[in-house]
C-alpha atoms as a PDB file:
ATOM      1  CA  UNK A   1      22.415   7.632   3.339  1.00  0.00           C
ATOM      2  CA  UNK A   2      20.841  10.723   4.401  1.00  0.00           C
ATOM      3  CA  UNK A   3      16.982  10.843   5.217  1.00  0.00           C
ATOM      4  CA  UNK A   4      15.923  12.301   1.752  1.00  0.00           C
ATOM      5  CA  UNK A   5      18.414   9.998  -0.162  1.00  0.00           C
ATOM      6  CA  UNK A   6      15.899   7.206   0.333  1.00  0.00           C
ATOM      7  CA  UNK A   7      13.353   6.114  -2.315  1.00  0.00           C
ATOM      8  CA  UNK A   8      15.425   7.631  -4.898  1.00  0.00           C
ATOM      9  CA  UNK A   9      16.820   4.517  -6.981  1.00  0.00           C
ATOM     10  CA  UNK A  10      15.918   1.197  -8.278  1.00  0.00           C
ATOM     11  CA  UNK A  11      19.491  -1.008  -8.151  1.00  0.00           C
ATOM     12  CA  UNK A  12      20.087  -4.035 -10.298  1.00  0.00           C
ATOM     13  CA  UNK A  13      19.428  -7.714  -8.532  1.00  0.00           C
ATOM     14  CA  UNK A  14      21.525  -8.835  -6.317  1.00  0.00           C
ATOM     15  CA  UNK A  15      23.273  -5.367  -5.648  1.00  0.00           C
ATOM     16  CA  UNK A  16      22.133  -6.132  -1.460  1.00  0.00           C
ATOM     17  CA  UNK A  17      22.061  -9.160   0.218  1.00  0.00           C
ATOM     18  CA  UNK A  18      18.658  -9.305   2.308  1.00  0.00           C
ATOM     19  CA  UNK A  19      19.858 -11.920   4.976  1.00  0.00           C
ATOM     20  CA  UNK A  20      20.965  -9.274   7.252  1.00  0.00           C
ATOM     21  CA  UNK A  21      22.098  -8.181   9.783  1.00  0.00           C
ATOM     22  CA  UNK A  22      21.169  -4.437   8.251  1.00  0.00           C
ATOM     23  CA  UNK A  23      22.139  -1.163   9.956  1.00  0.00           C
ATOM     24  CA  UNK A  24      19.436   1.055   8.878  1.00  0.00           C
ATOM     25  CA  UNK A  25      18.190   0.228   5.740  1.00  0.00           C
ATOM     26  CA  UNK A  26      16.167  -2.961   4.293  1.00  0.00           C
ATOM     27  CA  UNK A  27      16.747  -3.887   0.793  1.00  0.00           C
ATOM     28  CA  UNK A  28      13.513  -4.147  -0.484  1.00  0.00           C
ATOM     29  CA  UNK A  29      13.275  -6.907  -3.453  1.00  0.00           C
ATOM     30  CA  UNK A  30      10.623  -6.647  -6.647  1.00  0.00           C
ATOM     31  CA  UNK A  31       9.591 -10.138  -8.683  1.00  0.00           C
ATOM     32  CA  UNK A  32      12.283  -9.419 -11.280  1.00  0.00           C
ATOM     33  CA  UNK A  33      15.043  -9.156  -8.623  1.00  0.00           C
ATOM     34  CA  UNK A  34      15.250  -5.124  -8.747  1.00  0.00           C
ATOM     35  CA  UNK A  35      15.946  -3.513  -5.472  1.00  0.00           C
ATOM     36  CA  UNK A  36      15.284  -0.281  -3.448  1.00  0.00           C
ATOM     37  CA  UNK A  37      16.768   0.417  -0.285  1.00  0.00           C
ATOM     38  CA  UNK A  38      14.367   1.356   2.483  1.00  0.00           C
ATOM     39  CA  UNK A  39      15.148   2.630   5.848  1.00  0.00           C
ATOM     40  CA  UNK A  40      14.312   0.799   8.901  1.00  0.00           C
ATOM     41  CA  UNK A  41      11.733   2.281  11.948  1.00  0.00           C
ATOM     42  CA  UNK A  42      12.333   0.757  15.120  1.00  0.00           C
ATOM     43  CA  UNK A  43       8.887   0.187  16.796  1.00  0.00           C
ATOM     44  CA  UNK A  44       7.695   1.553  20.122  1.00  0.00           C
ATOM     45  CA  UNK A  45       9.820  -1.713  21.753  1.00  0.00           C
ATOM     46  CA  UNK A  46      13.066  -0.851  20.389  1.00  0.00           C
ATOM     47  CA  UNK A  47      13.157  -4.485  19.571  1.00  0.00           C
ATOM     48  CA  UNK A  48      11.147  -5.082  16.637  1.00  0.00           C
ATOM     49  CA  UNK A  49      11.147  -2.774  13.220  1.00  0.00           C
ATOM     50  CA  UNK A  50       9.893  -1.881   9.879  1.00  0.00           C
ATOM     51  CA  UNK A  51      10.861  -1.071   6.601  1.00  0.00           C
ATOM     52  CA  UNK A  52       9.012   2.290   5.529  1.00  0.00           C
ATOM     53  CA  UNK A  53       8.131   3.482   2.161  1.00  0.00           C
ATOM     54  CA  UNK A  54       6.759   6.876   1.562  1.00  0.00           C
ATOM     55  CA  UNK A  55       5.691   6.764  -1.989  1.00  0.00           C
ATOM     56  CA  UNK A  56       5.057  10.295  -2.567  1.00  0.00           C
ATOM     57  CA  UNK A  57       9.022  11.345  -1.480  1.00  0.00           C
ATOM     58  CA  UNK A  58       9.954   8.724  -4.108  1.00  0.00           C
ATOM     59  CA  UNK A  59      11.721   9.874  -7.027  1.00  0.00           C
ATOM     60  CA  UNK A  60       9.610   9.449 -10.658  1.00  0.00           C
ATOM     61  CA  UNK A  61      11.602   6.882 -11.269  1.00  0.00           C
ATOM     62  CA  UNK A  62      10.595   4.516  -8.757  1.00  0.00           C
ATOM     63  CA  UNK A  63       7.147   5.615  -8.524  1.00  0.00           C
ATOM     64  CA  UNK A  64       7.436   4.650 -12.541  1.00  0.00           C
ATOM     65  CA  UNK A  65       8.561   1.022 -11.538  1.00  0.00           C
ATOM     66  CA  UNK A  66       6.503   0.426  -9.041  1.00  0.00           C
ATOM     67  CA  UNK A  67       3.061   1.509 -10.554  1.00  0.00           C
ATOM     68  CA  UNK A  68       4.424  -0.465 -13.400  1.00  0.00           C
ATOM     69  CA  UNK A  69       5.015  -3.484 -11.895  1.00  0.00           C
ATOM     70  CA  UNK A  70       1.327  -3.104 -10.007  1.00  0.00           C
ATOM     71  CA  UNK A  71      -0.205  -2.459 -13.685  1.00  0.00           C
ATOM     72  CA  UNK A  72       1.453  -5.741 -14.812  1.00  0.00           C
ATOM     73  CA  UNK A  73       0.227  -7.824 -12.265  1.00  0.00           C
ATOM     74  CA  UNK A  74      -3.284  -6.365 -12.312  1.00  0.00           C
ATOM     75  CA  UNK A  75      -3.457  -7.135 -16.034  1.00  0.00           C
ATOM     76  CA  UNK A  76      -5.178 -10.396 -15.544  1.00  0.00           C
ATOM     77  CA  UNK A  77      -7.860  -8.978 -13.541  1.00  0.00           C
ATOM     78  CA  UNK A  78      -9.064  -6.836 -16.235  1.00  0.00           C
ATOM     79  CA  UNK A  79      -9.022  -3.230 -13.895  1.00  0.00           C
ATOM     80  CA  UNK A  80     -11.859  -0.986 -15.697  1.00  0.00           C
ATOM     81  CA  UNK A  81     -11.123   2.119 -12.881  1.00  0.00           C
ATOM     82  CA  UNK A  82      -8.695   2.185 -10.268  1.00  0.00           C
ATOM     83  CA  UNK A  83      -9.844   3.515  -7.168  1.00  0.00           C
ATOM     84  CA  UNK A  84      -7.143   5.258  -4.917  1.00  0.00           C
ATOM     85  CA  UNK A  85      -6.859   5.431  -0.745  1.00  0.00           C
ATOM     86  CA  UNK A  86      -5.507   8.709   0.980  1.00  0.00           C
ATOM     87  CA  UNK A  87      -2.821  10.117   1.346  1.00  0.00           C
ATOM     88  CA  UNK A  88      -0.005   8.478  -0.439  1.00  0.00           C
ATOM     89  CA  UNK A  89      -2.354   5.769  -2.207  1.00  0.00           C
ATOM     90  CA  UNK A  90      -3.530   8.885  -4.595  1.00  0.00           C
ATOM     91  CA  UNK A  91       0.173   9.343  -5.428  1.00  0.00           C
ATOM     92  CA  UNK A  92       0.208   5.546  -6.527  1.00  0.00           C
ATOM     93  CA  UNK A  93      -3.334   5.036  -7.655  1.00  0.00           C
ATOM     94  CA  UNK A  94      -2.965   7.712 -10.354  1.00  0.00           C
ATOM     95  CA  UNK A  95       0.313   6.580 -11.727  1.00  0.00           C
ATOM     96  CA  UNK A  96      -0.798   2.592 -11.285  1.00  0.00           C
ATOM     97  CA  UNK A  97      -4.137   4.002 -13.464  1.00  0.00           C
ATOM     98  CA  UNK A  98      -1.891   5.742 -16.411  1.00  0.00           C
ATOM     99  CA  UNK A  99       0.326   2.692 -16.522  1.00  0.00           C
ATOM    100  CA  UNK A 100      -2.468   0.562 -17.123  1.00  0.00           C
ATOM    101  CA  UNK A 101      -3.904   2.898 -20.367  1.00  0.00           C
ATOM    102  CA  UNK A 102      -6.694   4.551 -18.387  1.00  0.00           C
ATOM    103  CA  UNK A 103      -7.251   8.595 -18.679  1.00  0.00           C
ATOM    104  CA  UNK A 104      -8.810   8.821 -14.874  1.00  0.00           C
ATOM    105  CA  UNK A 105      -9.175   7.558 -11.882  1.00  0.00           C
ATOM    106  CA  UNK A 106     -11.026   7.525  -8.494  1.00  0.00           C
ATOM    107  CA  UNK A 107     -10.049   8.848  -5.260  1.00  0.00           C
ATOM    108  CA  UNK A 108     -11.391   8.276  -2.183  1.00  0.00           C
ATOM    109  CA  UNK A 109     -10.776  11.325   0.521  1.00  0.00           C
ATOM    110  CA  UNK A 110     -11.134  12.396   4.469  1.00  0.00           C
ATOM    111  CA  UNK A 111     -11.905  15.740   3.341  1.00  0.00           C
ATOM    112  CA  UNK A 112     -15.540  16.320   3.705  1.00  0.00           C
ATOM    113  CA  UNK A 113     -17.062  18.638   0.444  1.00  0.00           C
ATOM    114  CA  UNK A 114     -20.210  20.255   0.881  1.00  0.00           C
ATOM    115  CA  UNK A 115     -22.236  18.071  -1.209  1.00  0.00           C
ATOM    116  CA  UNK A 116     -20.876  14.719   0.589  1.00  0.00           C
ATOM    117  CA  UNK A 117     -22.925  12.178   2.159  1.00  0.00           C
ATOM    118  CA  UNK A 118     -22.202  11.217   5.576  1.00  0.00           C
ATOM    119  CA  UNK A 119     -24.157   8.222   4.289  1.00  0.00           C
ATOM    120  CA  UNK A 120     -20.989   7.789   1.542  1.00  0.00           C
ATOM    121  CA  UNK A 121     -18.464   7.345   4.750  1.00  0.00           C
ATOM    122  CA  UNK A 122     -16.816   5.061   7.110  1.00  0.00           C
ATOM    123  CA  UNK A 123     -14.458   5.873   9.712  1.00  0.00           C
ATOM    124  CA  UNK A 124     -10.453   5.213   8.830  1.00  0.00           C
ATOM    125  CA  UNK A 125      -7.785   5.328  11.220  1.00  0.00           C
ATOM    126  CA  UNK A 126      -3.957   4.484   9.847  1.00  0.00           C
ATOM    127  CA  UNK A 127      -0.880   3.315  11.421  1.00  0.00           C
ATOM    128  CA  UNK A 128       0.685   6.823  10.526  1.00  0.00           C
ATOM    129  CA  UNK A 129      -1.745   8.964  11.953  1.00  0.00           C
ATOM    130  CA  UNK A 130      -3.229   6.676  15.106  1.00  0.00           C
ATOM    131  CA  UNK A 131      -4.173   9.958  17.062  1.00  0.00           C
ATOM    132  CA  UNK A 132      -5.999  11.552  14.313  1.00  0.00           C
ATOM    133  CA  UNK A 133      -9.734  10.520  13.869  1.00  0.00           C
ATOM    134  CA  UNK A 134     -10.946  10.739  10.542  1.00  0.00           C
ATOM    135  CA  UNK A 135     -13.883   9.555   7.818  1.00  0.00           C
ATOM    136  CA  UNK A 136     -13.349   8.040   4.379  1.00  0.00           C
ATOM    137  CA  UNK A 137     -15.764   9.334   1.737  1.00  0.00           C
ATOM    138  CA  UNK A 138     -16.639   8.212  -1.654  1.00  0.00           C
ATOM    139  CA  UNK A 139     -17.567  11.312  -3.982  1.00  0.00           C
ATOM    140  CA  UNK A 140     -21.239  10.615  -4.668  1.00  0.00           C
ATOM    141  CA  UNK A 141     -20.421  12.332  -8.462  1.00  0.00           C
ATOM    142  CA  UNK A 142     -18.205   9.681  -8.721  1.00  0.00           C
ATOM    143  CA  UNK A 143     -20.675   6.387  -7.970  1.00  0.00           C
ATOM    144  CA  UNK A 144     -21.069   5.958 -11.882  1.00  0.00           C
ATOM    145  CA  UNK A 145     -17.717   5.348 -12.720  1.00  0.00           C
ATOM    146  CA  UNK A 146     -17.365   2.486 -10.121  1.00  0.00           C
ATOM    147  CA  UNK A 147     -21.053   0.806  -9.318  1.00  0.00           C
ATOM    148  CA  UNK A 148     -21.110  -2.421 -11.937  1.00  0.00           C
ATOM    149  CA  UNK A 149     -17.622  -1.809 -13.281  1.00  0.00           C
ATOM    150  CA  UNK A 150     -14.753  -3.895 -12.372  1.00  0.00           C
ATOM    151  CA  UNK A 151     -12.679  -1.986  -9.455  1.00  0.00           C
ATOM    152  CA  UNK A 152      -8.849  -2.246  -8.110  1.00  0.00           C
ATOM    153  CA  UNK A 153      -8.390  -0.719  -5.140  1.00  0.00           C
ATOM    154  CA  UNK A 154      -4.781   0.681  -4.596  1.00  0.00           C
ATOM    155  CA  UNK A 155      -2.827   1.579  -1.322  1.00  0.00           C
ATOM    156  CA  UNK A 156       0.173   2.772  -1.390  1.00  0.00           C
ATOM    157  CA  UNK A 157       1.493   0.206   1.736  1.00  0.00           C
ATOM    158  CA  UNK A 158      -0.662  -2.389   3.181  1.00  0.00           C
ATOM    159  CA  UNK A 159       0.679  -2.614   6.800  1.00  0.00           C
ATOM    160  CA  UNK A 160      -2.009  -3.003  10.095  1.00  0.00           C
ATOM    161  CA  UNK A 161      -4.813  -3.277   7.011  1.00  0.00           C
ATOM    162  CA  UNK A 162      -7.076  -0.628   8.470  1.00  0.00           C
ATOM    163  CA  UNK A 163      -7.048   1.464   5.989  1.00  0.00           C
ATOM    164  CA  UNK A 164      -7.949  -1.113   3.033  1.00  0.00           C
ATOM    165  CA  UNK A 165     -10.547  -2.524   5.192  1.00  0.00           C
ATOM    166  CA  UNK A 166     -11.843   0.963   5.526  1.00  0.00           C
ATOM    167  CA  UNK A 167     -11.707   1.514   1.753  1.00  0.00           C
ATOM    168  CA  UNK A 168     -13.049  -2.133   1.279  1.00  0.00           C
ATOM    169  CA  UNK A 169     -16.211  -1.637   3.607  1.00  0.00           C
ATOM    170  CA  UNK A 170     -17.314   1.531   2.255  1.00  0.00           C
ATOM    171  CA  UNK A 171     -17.089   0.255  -1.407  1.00  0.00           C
ATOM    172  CA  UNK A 172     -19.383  -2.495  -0.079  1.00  0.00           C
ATOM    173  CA  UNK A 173     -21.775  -0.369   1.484  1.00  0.00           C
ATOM    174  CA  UNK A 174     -22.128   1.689  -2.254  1.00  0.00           C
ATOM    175  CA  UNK A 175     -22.650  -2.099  -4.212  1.00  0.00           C
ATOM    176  CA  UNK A 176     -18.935  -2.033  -5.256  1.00  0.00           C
ATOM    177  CA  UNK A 177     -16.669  -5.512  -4.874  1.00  0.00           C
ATOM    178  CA  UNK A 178     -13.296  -5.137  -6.441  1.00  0.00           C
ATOM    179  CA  UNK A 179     -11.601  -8.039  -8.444  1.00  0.00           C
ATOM    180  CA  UNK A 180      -8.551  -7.229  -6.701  1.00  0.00           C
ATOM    181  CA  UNK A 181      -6.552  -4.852  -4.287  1.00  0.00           C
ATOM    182  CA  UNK A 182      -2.973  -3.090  -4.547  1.00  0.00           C
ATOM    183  CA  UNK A 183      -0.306  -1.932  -3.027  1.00  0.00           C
ATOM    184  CA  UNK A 184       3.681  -1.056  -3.509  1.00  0.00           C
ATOM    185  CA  UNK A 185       4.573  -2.712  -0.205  1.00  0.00           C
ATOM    186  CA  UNK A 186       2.918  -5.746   1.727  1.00  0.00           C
ATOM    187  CA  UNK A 187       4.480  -4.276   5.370  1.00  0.00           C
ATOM    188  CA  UNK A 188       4.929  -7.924   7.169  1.00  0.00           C
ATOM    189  CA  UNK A 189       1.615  -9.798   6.807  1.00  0.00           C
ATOM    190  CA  UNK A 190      -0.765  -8.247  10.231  1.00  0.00           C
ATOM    191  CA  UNK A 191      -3.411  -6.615   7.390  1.00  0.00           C
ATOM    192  CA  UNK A 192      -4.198  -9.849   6.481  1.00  0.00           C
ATOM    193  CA  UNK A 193      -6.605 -10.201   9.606  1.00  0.00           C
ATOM    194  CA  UNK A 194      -7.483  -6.607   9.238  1.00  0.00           C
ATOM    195  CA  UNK A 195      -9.319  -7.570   5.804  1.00  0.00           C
ATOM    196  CA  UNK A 196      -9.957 -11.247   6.191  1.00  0.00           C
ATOM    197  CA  UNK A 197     -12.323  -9.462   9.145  1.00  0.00           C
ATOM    198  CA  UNK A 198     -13.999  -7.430   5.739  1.00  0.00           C
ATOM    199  CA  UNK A 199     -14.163 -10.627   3.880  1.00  0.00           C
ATOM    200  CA  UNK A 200     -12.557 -14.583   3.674  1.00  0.00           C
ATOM    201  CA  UNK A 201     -11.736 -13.776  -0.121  1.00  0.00           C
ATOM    202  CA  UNK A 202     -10.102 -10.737   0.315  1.00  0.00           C
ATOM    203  CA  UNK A 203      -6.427 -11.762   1.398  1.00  0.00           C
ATOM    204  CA  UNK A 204      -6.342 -14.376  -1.573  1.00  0.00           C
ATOM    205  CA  UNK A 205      -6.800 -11.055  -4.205  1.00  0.00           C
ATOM    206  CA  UNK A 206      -4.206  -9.024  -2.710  1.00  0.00           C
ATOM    207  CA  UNK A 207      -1.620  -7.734  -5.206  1.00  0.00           C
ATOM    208  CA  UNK A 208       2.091  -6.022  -4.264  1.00  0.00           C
ATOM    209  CA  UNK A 209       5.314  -5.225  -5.617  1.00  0.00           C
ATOM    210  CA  UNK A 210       7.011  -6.998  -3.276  1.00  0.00           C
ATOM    211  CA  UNK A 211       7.038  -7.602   0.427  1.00  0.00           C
ATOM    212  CA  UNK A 212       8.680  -6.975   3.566  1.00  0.00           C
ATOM    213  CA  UNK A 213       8.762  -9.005   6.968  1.00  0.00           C
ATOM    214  CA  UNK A 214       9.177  -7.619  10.214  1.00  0.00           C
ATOM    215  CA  UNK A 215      12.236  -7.365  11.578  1.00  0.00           C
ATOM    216  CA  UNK A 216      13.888  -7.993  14.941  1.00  0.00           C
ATOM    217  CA  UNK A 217      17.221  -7.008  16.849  1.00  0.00           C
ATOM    218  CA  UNK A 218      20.090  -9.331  16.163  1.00  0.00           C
ATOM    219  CA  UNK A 219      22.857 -10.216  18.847  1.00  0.00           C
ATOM    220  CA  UNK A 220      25.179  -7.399  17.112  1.00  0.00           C
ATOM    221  CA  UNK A 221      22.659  -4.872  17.407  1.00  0.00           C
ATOM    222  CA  UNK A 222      21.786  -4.960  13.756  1.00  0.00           C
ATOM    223  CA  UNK A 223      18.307  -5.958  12.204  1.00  0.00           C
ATOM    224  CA  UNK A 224      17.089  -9.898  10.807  1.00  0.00           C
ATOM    225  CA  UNK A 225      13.707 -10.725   9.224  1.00  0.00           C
ATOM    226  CA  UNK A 226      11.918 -12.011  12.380  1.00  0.00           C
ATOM    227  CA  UNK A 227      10.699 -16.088  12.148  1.00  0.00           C
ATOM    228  CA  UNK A 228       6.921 -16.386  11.148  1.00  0.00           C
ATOM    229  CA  UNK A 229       6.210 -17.333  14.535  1.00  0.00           C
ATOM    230  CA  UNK A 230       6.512 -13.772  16.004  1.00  0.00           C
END
């Protein structure tokens, strides 16, 4: 597959066997057996790797599936507004919010506008941008949609968890708890300390479309799910 070919296509279940060993591309599996082919990042190491989803290169087709699958799950929660992360959470948050009946929703931005509060910010750093320091602000025109109602916050992957525990914190620090928090991919499970640091209940109301471990050279060169342990 060629770089842009990824992200394109939902498959039927079963179409890739996820045991491994894999070349350079994970099969990524939803709850209804559905799979997308993602490629694989080796890490600094060279030893250990990721599968990498970047939701707003995704064809409408699978950014259809996924926000629908998201909306389906988030049902029982009872979402009144979605709230959306930058970047590529917007992409998601918006299409997760139509899914779901609703004619809005609310992002959250690093771009500061005039009539922002510094107040209204926390600082975010993300695992795609490390050198880059930024601030996460809430739209202070936008505090009535979200204060008292019942909030989803959406990502579009969940991978070192600083960026949801960014988004988390500064919805706390404007009265704002969600009922729940999204995202397309659950990258391996390290942003579960990230917001169990935010709050003990927050890793039990995480929502995703499905999940991928992290993966780890095999003796043929190839790549395996790596054991728990590591």
């Amino acid at each position: 597959m060629q770089p842009h070919d990824f992200w394109q296509d939902i498959h039927a279940a079963r179409s890739f066997d996820p045991s491994g060993p894999h070349e350079a591309r994970f099969p990524a599996t939803l709850d209804d057996g559905r799979q997308m082919l993602l490629p694989i990042r080796a890490l600094a190491d060279g030893r250990y790797g990721i599968a990498s989803l970047i939701v707003n290169q995704a064809s409408f087709a699978v950014l259809r599936a996924l926000a629908g699958d998201l909306a389906t799950k988030l049902e029982a929660y009872r979402p009144e507004v979605i709230v959306g992360l930058p970047t590529l959470g917007l992409t998601l948050a918006a299409a997760v919010a139509e899914a779901l009946g609703h004619t809005r929703y609310v992002p959250l931005g690093t771009s500061r506008k005039f009539w922002y509060e510094d107040e209204l910010s926390v600082p975010l750093t993300s695992i795609t941008t490390p050198n880059q320091q930024k601030r996460l602000y809430v739209d202070p025109r936008m505090l009535p949609l979200i204060q008292g109602g019942r909030v989803v916050l959406i990502d579009d992957v969940m991978s070192s968890g600083a960026s949801m525990a960014a988004g988390l914190s500064l919805l706390a620090a404007v009265g704002v708890e969600p009922v729940a928090v999204g995202a397309a991919m659950l990258q391996t499970d390290r942003w579960r300390s990230a917001i169990a640091a935010v709050g003990a209940q927050w890793p039990e109301r995480v929502v995703g479309a499905f999940s991928t471990p992290l993966l780890v050279r095999s003796g043929d060169g190839g790549w395996v799910a790596s054991p728990p342990s590591l």
